[in-house]
Protein backbone atom coordinates (compact mmCIF):
# COMPACT_ATOMS: atom_id res chain seq x y z
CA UNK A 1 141.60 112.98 102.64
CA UNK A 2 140.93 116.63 103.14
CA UNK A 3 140.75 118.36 106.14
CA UNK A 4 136.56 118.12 106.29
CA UNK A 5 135.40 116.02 109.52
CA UNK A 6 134.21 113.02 108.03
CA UNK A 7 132.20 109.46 108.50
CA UNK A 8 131.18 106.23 107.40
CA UNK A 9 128.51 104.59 108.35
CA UNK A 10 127.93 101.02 107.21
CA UNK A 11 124.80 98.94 106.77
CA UNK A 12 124.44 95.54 107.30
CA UNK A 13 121.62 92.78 107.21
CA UNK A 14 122.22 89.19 107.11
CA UNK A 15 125.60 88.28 109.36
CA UNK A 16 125.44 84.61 110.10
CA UNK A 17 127.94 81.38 109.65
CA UNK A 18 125.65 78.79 107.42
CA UNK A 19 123.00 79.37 105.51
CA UNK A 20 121.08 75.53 106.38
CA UNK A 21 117.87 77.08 106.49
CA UNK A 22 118.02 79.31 103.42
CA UNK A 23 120.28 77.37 100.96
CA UNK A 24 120.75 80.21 98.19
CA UNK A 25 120.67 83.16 100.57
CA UNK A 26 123.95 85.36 100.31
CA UNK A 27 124.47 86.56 103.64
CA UNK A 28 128.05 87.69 105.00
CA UNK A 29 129.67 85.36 107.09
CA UNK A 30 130.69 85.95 110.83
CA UNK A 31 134.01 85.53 109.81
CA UNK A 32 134.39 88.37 107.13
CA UNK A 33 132.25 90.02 109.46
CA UNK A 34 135.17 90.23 112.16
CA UNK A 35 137.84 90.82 109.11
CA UNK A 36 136.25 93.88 108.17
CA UNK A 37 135.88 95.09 111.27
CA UNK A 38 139.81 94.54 111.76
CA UNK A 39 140.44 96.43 108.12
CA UNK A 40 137.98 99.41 109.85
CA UNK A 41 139.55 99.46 112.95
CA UNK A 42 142.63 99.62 111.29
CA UNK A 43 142.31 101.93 108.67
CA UNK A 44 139.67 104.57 110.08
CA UNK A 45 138.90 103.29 113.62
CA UNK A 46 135.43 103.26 115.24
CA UNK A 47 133.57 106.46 115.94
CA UNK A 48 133.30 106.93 120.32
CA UNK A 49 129.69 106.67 121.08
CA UNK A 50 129.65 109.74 123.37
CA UNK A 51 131.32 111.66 119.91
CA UNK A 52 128.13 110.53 118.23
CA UNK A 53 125.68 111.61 120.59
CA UNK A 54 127.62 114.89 120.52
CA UNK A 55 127.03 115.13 117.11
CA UNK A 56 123.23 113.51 116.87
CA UNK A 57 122.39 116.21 119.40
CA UNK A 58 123.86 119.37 118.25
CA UNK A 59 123.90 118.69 114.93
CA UNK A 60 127.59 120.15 114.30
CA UNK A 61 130.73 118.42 113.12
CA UNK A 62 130.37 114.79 112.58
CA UNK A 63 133.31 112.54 113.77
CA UNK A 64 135.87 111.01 112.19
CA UNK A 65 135.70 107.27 111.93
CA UNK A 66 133.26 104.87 111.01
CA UNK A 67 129.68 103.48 112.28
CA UNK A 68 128.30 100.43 112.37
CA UNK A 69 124.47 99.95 111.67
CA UNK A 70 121.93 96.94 111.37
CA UNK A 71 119.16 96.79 109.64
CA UNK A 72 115.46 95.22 110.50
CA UNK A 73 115.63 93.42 113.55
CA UNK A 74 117.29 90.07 112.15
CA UNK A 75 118.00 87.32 114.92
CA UNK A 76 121.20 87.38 113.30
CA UNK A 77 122.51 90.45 114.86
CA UNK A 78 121.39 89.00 118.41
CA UNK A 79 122.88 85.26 117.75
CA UNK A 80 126.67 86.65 115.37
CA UNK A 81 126.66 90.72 115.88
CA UNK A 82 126.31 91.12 119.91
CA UNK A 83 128.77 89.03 120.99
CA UNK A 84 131.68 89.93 118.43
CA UNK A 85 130.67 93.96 119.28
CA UNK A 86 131.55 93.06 123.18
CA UNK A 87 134.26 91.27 122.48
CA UNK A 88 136.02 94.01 120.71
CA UNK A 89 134.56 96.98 123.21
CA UNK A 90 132.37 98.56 119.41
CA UNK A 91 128.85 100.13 119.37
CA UNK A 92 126.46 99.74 116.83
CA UNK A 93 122.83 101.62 115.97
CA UNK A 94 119.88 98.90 115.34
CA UNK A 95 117.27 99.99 113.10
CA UNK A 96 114.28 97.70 114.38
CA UNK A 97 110.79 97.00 112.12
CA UNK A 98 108.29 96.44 114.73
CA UNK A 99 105.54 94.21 112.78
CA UNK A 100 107.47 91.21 113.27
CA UNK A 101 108.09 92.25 117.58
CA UNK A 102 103.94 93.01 117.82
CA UNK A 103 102.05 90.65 115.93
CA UNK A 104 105.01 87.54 114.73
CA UNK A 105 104.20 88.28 111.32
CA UNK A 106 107.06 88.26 108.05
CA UNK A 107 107.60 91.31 106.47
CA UNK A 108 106.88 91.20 102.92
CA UNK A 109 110.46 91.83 102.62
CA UNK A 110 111.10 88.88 103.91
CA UNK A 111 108.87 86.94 102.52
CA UNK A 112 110.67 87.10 99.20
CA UNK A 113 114.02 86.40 100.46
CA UNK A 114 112.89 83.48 102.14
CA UNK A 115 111.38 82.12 99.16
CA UNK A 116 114.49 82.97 96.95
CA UNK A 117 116.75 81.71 99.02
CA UNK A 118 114.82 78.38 99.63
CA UNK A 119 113.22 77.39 96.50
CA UNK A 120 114.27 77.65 92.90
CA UNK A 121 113.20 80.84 91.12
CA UNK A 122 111.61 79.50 88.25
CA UNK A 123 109.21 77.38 89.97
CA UNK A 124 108.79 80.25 92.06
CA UNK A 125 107.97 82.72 88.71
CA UNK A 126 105.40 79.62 87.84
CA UNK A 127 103.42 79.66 90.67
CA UNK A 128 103.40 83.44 90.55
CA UNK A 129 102.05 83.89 87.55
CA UNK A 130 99.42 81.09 88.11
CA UNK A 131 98.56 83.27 91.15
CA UNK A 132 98.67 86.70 89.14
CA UNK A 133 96.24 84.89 86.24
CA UNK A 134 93.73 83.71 89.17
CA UNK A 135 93.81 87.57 90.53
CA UNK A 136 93.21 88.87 87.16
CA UNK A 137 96.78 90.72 87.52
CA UNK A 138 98.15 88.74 84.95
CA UNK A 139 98.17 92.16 82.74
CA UNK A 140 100.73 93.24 85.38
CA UNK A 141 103.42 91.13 84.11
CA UNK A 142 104.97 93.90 81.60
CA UNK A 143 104.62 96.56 84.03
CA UNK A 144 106.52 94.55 86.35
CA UNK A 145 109.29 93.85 83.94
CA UNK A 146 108.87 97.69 83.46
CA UNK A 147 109.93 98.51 87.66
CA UNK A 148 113.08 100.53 87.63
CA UNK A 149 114.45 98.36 90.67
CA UNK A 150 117.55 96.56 91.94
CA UNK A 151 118.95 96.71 88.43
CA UNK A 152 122.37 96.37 89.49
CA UNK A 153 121.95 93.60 91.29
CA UNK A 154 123.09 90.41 89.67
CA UNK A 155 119.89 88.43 89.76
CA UNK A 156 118.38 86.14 87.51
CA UNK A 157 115.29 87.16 85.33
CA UNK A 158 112.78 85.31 87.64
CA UNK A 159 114.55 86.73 90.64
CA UNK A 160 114.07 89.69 89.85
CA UNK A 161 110.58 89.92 88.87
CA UNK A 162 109.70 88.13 92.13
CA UNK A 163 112.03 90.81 94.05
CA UNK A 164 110.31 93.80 92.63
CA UNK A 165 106.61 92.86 94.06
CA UNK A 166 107.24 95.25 97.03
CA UNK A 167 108.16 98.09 94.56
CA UNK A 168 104.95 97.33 92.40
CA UNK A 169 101.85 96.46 94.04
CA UNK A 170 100.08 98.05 96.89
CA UNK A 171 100.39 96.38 100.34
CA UNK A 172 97.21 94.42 100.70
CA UNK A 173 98.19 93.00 97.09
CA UNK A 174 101.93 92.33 98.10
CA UNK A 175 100.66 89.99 101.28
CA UNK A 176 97.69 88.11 99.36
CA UNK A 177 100.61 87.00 96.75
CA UNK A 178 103.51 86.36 98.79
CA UNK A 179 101.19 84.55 101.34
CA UNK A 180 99.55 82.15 98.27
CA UNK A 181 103.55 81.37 97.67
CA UNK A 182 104.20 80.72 101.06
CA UNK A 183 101.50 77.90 101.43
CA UNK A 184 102.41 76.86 98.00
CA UNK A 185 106.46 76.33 99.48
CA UNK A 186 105.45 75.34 102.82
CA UNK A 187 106.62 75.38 105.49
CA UNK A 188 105.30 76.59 109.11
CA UNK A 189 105.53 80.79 109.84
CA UNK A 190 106.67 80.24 113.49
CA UNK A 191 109.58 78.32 111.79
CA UNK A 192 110.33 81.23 109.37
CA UNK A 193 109.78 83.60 112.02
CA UNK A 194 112.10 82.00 114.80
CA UNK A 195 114.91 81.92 111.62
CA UNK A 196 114.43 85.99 110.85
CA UNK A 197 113.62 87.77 113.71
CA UNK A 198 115.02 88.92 117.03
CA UNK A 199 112.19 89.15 120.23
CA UNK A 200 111.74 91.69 122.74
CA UNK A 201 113.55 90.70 125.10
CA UNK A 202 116.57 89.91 122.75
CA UNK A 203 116.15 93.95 121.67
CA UNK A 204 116.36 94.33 124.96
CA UNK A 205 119.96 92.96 125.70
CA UNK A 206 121.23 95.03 122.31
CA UNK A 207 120.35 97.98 124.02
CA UNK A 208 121.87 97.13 127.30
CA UNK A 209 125.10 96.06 126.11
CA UNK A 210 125.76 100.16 124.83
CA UNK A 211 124.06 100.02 121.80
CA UNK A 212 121.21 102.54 120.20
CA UNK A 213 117.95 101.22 119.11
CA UNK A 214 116.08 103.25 116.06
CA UNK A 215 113.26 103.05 114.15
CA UNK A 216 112.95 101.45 110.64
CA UNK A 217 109.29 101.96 110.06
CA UNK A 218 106.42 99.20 110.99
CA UNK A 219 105.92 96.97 107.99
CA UNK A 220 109.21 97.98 106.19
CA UNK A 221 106.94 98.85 103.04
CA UNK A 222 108.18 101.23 100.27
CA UNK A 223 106.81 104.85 102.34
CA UNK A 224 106.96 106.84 98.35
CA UNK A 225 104.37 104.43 97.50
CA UNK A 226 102.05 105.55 100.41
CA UNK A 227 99.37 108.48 101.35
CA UNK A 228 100.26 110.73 104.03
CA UNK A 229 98.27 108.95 106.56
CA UNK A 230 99.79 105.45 106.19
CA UNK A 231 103.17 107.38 105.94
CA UNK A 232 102.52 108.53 109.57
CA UNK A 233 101.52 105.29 110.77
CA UNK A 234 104.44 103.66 109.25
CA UNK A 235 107.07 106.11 110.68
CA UNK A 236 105.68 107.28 114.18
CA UNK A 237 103.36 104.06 115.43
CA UNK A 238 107.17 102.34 114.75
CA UNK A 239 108.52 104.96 116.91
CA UNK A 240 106.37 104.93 119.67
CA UNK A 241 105.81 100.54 120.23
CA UNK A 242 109.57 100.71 120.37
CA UNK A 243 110.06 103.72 122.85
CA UNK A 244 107.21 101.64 124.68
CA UNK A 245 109.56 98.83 125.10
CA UNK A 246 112.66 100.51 125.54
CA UNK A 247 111.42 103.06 128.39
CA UNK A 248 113.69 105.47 125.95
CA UNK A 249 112.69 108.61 123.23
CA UNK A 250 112.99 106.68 119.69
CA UNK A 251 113.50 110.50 117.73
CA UNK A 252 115.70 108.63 115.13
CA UNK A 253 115.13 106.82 111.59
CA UNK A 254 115.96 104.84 108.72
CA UNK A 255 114.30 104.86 105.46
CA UNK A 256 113.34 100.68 104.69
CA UNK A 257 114.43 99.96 100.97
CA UNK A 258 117.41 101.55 98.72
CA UNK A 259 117.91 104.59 97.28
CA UNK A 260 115.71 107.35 96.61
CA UNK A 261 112.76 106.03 95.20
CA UNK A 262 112.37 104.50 98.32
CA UNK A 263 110.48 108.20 99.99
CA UNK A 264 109.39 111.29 98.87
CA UNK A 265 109.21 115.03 100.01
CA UNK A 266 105.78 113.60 101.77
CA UNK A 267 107.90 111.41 103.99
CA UNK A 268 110.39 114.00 104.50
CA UNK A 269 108.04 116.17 105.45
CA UNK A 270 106.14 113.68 107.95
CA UNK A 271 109.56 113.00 109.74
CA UNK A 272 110.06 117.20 110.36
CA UNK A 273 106.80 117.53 111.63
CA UNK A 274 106.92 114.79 114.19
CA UNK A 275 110.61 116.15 115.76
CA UNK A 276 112.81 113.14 113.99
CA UNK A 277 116.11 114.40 114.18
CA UNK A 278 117.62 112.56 111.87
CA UNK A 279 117.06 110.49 109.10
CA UNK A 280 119.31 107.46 107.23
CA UNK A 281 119.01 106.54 103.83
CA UNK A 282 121.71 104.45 101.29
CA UNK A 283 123.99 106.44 99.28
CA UNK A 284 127.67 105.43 98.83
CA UNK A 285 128.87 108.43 100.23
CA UNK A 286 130.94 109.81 103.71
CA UNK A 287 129.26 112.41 106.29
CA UNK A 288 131.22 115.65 105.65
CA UNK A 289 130.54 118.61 107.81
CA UNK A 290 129.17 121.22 105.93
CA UNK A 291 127.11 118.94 103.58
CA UNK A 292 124.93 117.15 106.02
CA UNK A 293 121.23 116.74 104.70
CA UNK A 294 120.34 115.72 108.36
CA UNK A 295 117.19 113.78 106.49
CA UNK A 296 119.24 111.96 103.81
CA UNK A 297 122.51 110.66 106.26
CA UNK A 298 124.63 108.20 103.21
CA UNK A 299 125.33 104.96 104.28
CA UNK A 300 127.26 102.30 102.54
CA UNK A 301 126.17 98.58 102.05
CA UNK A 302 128.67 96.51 103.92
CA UNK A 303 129.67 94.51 100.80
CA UNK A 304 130.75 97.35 99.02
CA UNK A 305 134.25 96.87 101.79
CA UNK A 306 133.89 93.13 101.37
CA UNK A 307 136.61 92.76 99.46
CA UNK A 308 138.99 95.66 101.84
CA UNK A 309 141.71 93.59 103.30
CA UNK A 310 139.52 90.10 103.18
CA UNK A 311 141.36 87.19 101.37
């Protein structure tokens, strides 16, 4: 390693220790959870939290070390993450959707993974393109096939059609779909719901216990697929429920979605305008002081260290 400041931040989603509800969902267990936090802690230790609000507020060096960071408001990180991070004394930054805190609705997002991880995907891909022949979408098919998205993920062919919904059709289209599936595979929303999603008042205690809260847009919908105006309301109505609840300035954000088809210089724009500070995206990549695009901050998934000192 040179002599460059640098920093890794980590992403993570699903932490939990069964997967009962979701039988297929691949989620990283509690317990390789706490091994990679022993291979950080003992290969790069944790970044100080008053080191990073050094850096988040003058925008100079970053520290050395790594950061912890989890994505979308999952229960998970209330029920598995909270209690291991004050065990072992560690901070972590929560990037929250609010749509599920305000109204108890699924994310689209969501909605998919749920129904991946519950049903089989080819009866899934059946009912989906009964739905898409009823909506006279069933044209759409190729063009889905056609979506440059999550091609290196090792998914089946139905799996992956069925994933890239959010990257193809508008909003309004997304929700009439995935909702048909839901009440197709039923089962009740306050039961998905309670299985997804942290409350208020569990946000709460995350913040309390040392952590930061940020935003991670309302609806977690793909922004580069949206006007201006919906941008806005996406990035800064997010922004301001959770500053609501918090009694604190959110001025923080991560983009929903991978890589970077996932905004545009729209979005970019939009988050300069309204005094964001700082912006997260995913790219494989370290901080390093003198290359900091303070609106494209890399983060790594967590399971690209899965493997770092876990047997």
């Amino acid at each position: 390693m040179n002599n460059k400041n640098w920093c890794k931040i980590i992403m993570y989603h699903y932490i939990r220790d069964n997967q009962e509800f979701m039988p297929n969902l691949k989620f990283f267990h509690v317990e390789n959870f706490k091994k990679q936090l022993d291979f950080f802690e003992k290969e790069y230790w944790f970044v100080r939290k008053k080191d990073w609000e050094k850096f988040i507020n003058s925008k100079e060096n970053p520290p050395k070390g790594v950061v912890l960071t989890f994505d979308d408001g999952l229960i998970d990180h209330y029920n598995f993450v909270l209690p291991i991070l004050k065990e072992r004394n560690i901070w972590g930054i929560f990037f929250i959707c609010t749509q599920p805190i305000k109204n108890r609705t699924i994310l689209n997002v969501h909605k998919i993974h749920y129904l991946l991880w519950r049903y089989n995907s080819v009866d899934i891909y059946n009912e989906f393109k009964k739905i898409l022949t009823d909506l006279n979408l069933i044209s759409e098919l190729d063009k889905i096939n056609d979506t440059i998205a999550y091609k290196n993920r090792n998914l089946d062919n139905y799996s992956l059609i069925i994933k890239k919904i959010n990257y193809h059709f508008d909003q309004n289209t997304q929700t009439i779909i995935l909702d048909r599936l839901l009440r197709i595979f039923y089962l009740p929303n306050d039961t998905i719901w309670n299985n997804l999603y942290m409350n208020e008042k569990q946000i709460m205690e995350i913040k309390n216990a040392w952590n930061i809260i940020w935003g991670h847009s309302d609806s977690h919908s793909l922004l580069s697929k949206l006007d201006n105006e919906k941008q806005k309301e996406e990035i800064l109505e997010s922004n301001k429920y959770l500053s609501k609840i918090l009694q604190s300035e959110i001025d923080c954000f991560s983009y929903p979605f991978w890589g970077n088809e996932s905004y545009n210089n729209k979005t970019i724009n939009i988050l300069k305008e309204s005094d964001i500070k700082y912006t997260f995206c995913v790219d494989s990549s370290d901080i390093i002081n003198g290359e900091i695009n303070f609106y494209e901050i890399p983060r790594y998934d967590c399971i690209e260290f899965e493997y770092w000192g876990i047997k």
